[in-house]
C-alpha atoms as a PDB file:
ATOM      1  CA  UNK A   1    -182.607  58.452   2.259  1.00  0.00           C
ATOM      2  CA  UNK A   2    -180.594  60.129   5.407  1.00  0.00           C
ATOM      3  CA  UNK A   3    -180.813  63.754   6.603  1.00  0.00           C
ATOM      4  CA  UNK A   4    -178.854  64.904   9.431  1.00  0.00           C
ATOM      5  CA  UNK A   5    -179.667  68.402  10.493  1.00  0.00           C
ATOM      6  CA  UNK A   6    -178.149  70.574  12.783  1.00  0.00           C
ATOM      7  CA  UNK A   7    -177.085  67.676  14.658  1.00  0.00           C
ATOM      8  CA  UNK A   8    -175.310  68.059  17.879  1.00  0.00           C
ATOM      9  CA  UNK A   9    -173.764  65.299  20.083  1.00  0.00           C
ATOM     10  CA  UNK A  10    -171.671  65.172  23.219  1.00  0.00           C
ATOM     11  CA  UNK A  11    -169.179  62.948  26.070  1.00  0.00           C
ATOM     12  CA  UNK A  12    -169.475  63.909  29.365  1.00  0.00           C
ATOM     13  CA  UNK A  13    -171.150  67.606  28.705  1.00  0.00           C
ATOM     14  CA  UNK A  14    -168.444  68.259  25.952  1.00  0.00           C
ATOM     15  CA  UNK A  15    -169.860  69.374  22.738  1.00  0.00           C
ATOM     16  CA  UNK A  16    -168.353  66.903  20.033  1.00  0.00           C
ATOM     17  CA  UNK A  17    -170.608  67.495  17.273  1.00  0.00           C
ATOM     18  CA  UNK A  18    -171.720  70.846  16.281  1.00  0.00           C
ATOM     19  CA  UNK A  19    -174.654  71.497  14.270  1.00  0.00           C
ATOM     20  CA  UNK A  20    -173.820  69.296  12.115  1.00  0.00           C
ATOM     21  CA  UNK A  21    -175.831  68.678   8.717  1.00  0.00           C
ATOM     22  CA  UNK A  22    -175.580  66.273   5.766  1.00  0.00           C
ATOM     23  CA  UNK A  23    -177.263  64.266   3.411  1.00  0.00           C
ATOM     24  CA  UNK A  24    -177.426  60.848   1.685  1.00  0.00           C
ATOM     25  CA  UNK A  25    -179.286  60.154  -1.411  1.00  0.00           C
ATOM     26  CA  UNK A  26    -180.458  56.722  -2.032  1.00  0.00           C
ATOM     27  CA  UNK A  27    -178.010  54.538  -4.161  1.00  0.00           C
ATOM     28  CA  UNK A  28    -175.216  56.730  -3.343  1.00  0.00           C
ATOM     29  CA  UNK A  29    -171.712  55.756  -1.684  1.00  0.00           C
ATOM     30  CA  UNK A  30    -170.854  58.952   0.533  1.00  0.00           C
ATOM     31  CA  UNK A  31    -167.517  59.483   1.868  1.00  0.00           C
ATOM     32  CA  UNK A  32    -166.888  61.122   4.854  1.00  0.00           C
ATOM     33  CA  UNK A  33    -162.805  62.281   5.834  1.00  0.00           C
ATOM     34  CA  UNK A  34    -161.394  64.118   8.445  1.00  0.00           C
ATOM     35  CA  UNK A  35    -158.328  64.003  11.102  1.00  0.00           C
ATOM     36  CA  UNK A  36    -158.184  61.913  13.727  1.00  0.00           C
ATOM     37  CA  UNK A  37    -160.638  63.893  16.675  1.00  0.00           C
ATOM     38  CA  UNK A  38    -162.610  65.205  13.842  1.00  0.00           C
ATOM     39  CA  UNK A  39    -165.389  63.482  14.949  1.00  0.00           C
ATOM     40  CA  UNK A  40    -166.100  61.199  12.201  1.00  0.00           C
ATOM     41  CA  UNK A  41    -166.526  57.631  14.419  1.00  0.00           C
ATOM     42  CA  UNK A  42    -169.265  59.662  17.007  1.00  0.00           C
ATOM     43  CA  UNK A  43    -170.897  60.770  14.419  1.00  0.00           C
ATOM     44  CA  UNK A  44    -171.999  57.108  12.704  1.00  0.00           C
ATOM     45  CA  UNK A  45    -172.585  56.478  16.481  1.00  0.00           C
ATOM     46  CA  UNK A  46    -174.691  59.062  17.241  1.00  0.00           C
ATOM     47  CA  UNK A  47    -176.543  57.570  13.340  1.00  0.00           C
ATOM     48  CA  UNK A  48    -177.362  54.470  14.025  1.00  0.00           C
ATOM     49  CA  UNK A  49    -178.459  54.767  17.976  1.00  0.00           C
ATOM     50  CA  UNK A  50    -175.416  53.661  19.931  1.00  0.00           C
ATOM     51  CA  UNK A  51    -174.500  57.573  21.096  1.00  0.00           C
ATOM     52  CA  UNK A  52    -177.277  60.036  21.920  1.00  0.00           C
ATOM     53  CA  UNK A  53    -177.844  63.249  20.131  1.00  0.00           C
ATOM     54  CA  UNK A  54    -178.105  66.246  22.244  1.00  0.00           C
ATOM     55  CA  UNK A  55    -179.612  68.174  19.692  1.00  0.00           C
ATOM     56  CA  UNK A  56    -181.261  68.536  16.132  1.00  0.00           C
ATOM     57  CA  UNK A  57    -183.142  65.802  13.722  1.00  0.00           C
ATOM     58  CA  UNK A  58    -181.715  62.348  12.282  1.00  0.00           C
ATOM     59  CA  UNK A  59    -184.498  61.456   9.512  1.00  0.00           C
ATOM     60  CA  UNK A  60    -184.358  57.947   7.548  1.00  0.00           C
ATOM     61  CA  UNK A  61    -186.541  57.696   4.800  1.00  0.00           C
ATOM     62  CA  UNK A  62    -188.035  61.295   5.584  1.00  0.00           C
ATOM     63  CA  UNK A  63    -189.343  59.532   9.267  1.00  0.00           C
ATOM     64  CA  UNK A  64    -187.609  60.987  12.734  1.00  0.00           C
ATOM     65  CA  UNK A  65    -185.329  58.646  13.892  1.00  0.00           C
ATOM     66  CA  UNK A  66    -182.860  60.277  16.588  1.00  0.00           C
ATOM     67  CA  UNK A  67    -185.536  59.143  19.451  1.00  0.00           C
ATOM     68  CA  UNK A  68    -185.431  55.713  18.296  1.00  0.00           C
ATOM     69  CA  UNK A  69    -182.684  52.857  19.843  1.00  0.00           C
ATOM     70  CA  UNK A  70    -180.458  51.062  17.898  1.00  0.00           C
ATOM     71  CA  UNK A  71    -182.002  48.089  17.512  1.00  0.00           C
ATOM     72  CA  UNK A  72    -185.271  49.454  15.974  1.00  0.00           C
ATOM     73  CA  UNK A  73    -183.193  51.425  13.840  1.00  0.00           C
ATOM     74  CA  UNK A  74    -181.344  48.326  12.631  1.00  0.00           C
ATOM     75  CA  UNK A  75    -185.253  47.257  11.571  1.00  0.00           C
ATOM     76  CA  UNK A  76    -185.967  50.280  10.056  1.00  0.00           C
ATOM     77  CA  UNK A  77    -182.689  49.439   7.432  1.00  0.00           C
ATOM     78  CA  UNK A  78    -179.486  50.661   9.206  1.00  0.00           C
ATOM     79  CA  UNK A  79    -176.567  48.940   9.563  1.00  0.00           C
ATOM     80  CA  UNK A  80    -173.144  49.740  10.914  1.00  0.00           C
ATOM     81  CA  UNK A  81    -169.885  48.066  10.356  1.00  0.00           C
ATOM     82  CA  UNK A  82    -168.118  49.778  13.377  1.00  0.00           C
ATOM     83  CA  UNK A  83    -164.578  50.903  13.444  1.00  0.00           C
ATOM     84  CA  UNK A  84    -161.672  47.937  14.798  1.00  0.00           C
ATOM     85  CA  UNK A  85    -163.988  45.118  13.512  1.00  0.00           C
ATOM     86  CA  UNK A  86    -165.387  44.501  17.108  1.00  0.00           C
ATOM     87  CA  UNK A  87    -165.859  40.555  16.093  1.00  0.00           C
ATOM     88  CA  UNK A  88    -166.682  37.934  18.432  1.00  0.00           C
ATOM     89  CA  UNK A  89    -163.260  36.546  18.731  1.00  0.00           C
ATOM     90  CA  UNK A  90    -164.087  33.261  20.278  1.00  0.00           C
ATOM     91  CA  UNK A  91    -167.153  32.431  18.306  1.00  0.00           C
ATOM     92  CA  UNK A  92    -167.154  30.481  14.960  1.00  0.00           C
ATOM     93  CA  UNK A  93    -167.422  33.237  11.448  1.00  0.00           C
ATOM     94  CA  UNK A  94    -170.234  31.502  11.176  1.00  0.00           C
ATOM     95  CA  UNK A  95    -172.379  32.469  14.424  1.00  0.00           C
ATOM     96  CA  UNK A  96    -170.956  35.502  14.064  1.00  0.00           C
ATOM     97  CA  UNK A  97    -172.437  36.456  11.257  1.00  0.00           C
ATOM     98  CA  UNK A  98    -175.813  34.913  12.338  1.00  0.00           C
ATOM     99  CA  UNK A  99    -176.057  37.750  15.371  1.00  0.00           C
ATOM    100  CA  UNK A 100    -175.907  39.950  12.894  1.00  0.00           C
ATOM    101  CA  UNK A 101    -179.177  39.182  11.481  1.00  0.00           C
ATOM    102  CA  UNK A 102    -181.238  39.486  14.719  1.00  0.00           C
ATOM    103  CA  UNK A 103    -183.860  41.085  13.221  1.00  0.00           C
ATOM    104  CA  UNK A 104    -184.721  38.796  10.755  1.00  0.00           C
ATOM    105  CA  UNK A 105    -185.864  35.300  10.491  1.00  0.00           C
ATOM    106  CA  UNK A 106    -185.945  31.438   8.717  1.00  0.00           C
ATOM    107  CA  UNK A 107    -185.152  31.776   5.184  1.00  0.00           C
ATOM    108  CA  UNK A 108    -184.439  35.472   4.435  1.00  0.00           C
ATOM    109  CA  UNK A 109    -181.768  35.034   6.810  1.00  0.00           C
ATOM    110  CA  UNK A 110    -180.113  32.210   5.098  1.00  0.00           C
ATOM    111  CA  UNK A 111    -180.580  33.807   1.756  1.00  0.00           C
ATOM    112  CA  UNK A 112    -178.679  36.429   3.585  1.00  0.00           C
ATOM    113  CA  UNK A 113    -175.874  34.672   4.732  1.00  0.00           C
ATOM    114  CA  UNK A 114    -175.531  32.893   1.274  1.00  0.00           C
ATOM    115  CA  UNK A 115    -175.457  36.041  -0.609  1.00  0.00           C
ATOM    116  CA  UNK A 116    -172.544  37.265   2.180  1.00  0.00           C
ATOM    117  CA  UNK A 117    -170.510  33.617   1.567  1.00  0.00           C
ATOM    118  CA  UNK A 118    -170.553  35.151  -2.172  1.00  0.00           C
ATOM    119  CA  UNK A 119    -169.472  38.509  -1.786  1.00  0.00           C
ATOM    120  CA  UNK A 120    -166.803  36.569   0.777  1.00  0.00           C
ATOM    121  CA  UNK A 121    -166.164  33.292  -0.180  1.00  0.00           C
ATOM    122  CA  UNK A 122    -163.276  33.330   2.322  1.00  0.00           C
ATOM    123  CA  UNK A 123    -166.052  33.172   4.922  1.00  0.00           C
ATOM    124  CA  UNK A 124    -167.591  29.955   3.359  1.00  0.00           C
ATOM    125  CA  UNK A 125    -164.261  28.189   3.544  1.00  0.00           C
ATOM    126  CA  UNK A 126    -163.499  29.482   7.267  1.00  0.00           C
ATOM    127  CA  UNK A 127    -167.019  29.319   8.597  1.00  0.00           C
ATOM    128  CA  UNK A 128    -166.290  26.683  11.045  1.00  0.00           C
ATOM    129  CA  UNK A 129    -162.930  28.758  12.876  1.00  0.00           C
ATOM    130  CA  UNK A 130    -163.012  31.051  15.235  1.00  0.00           C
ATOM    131  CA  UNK A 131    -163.327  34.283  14.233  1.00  0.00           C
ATOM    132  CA  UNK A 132    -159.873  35.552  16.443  1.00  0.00           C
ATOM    133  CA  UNK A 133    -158.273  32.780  13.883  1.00  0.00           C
ATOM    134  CA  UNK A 134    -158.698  35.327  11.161  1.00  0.00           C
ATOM    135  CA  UNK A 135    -156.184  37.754   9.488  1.00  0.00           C
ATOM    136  CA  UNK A 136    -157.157  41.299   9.705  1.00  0.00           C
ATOM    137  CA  UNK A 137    -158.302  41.270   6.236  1.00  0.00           C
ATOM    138  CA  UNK A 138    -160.524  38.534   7.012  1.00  0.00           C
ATOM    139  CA  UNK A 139    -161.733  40.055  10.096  1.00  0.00           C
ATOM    140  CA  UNK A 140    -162.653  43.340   8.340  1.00  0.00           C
ATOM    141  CA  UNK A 141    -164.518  40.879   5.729  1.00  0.00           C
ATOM    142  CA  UNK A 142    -166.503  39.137   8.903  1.00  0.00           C
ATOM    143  CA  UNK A 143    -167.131  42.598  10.081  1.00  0.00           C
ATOM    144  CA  UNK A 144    -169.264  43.953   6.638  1.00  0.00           C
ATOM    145  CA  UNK A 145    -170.888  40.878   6.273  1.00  0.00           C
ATOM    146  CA  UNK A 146    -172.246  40.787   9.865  1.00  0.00           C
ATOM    147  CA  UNK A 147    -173.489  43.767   8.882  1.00  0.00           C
ATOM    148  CA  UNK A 148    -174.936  42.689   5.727  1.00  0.00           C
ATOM    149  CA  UNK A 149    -176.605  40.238   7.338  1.00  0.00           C
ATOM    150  CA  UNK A 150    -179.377  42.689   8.589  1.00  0.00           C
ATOM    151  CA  UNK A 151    -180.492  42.906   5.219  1.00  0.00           C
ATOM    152  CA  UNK A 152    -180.073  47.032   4.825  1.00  0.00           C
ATOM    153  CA  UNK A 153    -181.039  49.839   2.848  1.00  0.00           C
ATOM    154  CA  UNK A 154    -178.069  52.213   4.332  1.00  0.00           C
ATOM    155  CA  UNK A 155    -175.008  50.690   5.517  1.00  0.00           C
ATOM    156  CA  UNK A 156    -172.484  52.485   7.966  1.00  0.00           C
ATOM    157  CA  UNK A 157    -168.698  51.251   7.048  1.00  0.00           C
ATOM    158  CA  UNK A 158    -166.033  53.219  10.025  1.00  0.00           C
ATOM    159  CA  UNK A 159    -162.444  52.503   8.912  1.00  0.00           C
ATOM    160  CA  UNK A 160    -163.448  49.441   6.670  1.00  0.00           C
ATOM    161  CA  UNK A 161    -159.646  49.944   5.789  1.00  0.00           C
ATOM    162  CA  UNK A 162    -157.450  50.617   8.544  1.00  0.00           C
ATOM    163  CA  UNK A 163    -154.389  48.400   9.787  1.00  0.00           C
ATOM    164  CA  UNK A 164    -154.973  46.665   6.247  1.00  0.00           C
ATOM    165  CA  UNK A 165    -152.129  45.854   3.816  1.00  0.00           C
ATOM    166  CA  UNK A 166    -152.898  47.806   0.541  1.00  0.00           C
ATOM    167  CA  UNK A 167    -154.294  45.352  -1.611  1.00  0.00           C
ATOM    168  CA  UNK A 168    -156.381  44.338   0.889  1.00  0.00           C
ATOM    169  CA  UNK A 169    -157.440  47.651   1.196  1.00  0.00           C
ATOM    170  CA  UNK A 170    -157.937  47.462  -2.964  1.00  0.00           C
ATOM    171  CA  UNK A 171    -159.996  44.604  -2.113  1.00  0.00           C
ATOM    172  CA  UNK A 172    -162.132  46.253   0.512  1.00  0.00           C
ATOM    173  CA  UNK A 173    -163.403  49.346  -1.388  1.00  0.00           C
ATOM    174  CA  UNK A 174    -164.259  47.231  -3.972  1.00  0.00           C
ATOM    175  CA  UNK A 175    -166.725  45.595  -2.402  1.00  0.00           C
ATOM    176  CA  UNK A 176    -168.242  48.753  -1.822  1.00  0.00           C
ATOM    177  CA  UNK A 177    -167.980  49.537  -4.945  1.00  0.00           C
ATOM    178  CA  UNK A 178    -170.156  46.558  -5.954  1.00  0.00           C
ATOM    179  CA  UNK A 179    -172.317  46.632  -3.160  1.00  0.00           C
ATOM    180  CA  UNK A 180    -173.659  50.224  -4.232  1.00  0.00           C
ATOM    181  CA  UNK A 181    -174.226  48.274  -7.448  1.00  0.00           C
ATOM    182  CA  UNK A 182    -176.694  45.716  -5.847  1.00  0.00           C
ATOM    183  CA  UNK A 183    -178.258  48.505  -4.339  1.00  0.00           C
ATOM    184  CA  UNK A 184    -177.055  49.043  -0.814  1.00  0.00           C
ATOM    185  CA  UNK A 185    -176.573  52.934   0.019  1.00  0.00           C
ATOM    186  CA  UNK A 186    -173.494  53.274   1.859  1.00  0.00           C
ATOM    187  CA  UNK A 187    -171.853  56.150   4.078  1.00  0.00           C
ATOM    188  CA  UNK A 188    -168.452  55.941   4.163  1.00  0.00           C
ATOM    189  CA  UNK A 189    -165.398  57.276   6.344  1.00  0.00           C
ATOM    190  CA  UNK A 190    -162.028  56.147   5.713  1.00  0.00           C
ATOM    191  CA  UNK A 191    -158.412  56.984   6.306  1.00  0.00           C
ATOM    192  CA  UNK A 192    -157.747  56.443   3.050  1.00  0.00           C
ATOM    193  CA  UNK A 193    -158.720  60.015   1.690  1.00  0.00           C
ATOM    194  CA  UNK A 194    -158.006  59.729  -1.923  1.00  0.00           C
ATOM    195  CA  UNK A 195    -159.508  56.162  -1.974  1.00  0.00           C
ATOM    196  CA  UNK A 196    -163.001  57.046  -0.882  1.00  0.00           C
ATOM    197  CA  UNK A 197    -163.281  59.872  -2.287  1.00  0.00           C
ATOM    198  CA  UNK A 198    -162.123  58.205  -5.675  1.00  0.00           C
ATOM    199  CA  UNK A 199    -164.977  55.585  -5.112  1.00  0.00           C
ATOM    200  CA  UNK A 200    -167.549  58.174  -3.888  1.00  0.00           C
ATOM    201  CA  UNK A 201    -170.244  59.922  -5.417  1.00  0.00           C
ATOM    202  CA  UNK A 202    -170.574  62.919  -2.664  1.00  0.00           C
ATOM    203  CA  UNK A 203    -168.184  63.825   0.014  1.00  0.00           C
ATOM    204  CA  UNK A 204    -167.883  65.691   3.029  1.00  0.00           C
ATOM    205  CA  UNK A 205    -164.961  67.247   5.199  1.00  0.00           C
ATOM    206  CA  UNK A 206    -165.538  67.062   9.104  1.00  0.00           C
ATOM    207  CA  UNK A 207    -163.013  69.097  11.361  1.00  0.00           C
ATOM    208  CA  UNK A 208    -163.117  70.012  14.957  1.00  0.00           C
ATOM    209  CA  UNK A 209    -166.907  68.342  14.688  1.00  0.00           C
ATOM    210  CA  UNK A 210    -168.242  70.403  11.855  1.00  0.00           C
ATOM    211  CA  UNK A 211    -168.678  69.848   8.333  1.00  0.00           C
ATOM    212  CA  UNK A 212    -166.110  72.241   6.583  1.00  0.00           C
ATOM    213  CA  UNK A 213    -166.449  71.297   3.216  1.00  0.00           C
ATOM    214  CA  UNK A 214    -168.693  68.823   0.853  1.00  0.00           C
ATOM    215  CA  UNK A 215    -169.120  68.010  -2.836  1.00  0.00           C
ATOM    216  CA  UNK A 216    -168.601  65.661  -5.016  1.00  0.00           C
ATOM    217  CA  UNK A 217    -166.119  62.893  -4.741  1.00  0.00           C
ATOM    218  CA  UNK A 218    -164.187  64.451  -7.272  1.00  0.00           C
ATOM    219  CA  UNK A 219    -164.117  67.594  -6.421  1.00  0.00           C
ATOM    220  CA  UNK A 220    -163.191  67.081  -2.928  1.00  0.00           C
ATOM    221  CA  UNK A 221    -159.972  65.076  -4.875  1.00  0.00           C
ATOM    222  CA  UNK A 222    -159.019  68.387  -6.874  1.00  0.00           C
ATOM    223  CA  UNK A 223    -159.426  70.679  -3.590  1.00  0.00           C
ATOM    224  CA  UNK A 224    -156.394  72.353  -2.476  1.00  0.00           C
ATOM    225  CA  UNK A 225    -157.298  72.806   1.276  1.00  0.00           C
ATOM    226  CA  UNK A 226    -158.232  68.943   0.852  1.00  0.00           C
ATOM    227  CA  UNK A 227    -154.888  67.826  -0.720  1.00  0.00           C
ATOM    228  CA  UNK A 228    -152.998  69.179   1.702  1.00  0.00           C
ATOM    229  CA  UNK A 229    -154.668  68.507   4.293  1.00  0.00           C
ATOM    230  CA  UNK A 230    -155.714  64.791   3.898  1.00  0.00           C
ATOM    231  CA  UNK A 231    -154.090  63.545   0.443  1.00  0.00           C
ATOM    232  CA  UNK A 232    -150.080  64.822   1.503  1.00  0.00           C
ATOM    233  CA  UNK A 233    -150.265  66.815  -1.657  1.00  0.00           C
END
């Protein structure tokens, strides 16, 4: 469904990204860990349109898309879930969730946001408050299904876990879990290490902006470099 190859991407003439190459099959969940600076947050940036690649190929669906802006991409089936929630804090869940289907229209849409009210129900009995009157749980929640609400084929989740207690966290990758189910190709990265890669089917390692390591999910788990590195084992 996604090849990245060779991609490179960079702030301010600074090389983040280096050559970078990786690939997501359809139906899979892919994790993708790394340090903090790895590189991991520009990289799903630099995906779905909102950073520019300096160099190499982004194909979806075996088309070219690193030439294309976000928004078209968000047509083509891409969808990101970006990292700190970035919710409208002052608008209802609700209308929140309606700007994230832009791109569609009249009835898909609300079969959309029905079908997020059921992977959420929270969201159904809050859909009137603000959003900023969320928990952080609840917020993350808001966040995917905004996302969901585009209706896509590959879905971009950055830090669906962080600042969350852990059985929120529990609560979180499950939803993955069963989104993969209904068919939704995800790409992952979490600071959770062992928990994505426990959930994924393929995994990469990202340091210093290249991809150090990949295979698959449970693999990655039995690596020693990984353990030590990202598991405190």
């Amino acid at each position: 469904m996604l090849t990245v190859d060779t991609l490179s991407t960079a702030y301010d003439r600074i090389e983040v990204l280096h050559s970078v190459s990786l690939h997501v099959r359809k139906g899979e969940i892919v994790a993708l860990v790394g340090s903090n600076g790895a590189g991991k947050t520009t990289l799903l940036r630099t995906l779905s349109g909102v950073q520019p690649a300096l160099s190499g190929r982004i194909l979806f669906e075996g088309q070219e898309i690193h030439r294309l802006p976000a928004h078209v991409r968000v047509a083509r089936g891409i969808s990101h879930s970006p990292e700190g929630r970035q919710v409208f804090g002052p608008l209802t869940v609700e209308d929140n969730l309606w700007l994230g289907a832009f791109r569609r229209q009249g009835g898909a849409s609300r079969a959309r946001l029905d079908a997020v009210y059921s992977t959420f129900p929270v969201l159904a009995e809050k859909r009137h408050a603000a959003a900023m009157s969320l928990s952080g749980g609840q917020q993350q929640m808001l966040a995917i299904g905004r996302a969901l609400m585009a209706d896509p084929k590959l879905l971009i989740l950055d830090e669906p876990s962080l600042g969350l207690a852990p059985l929120l966290v529990d609560q979180i990758l499950d939803v993955v879990v069963d989104l993969k189910r209904k068919g939704i190709t995800v790409l992952l990265v979490e600071q959770n290490a062992s928990a994505a890669l426990a959930i994924a089917d393929r995994g990469y390692v990202l340091e210093t902006g290249r991809i150090v390591l990949e295979g698959s999910g449970k693999v990655l788990l039995l690596d020693p470099k990984v353990r030590a590195a990202y598991l405190g084992t």
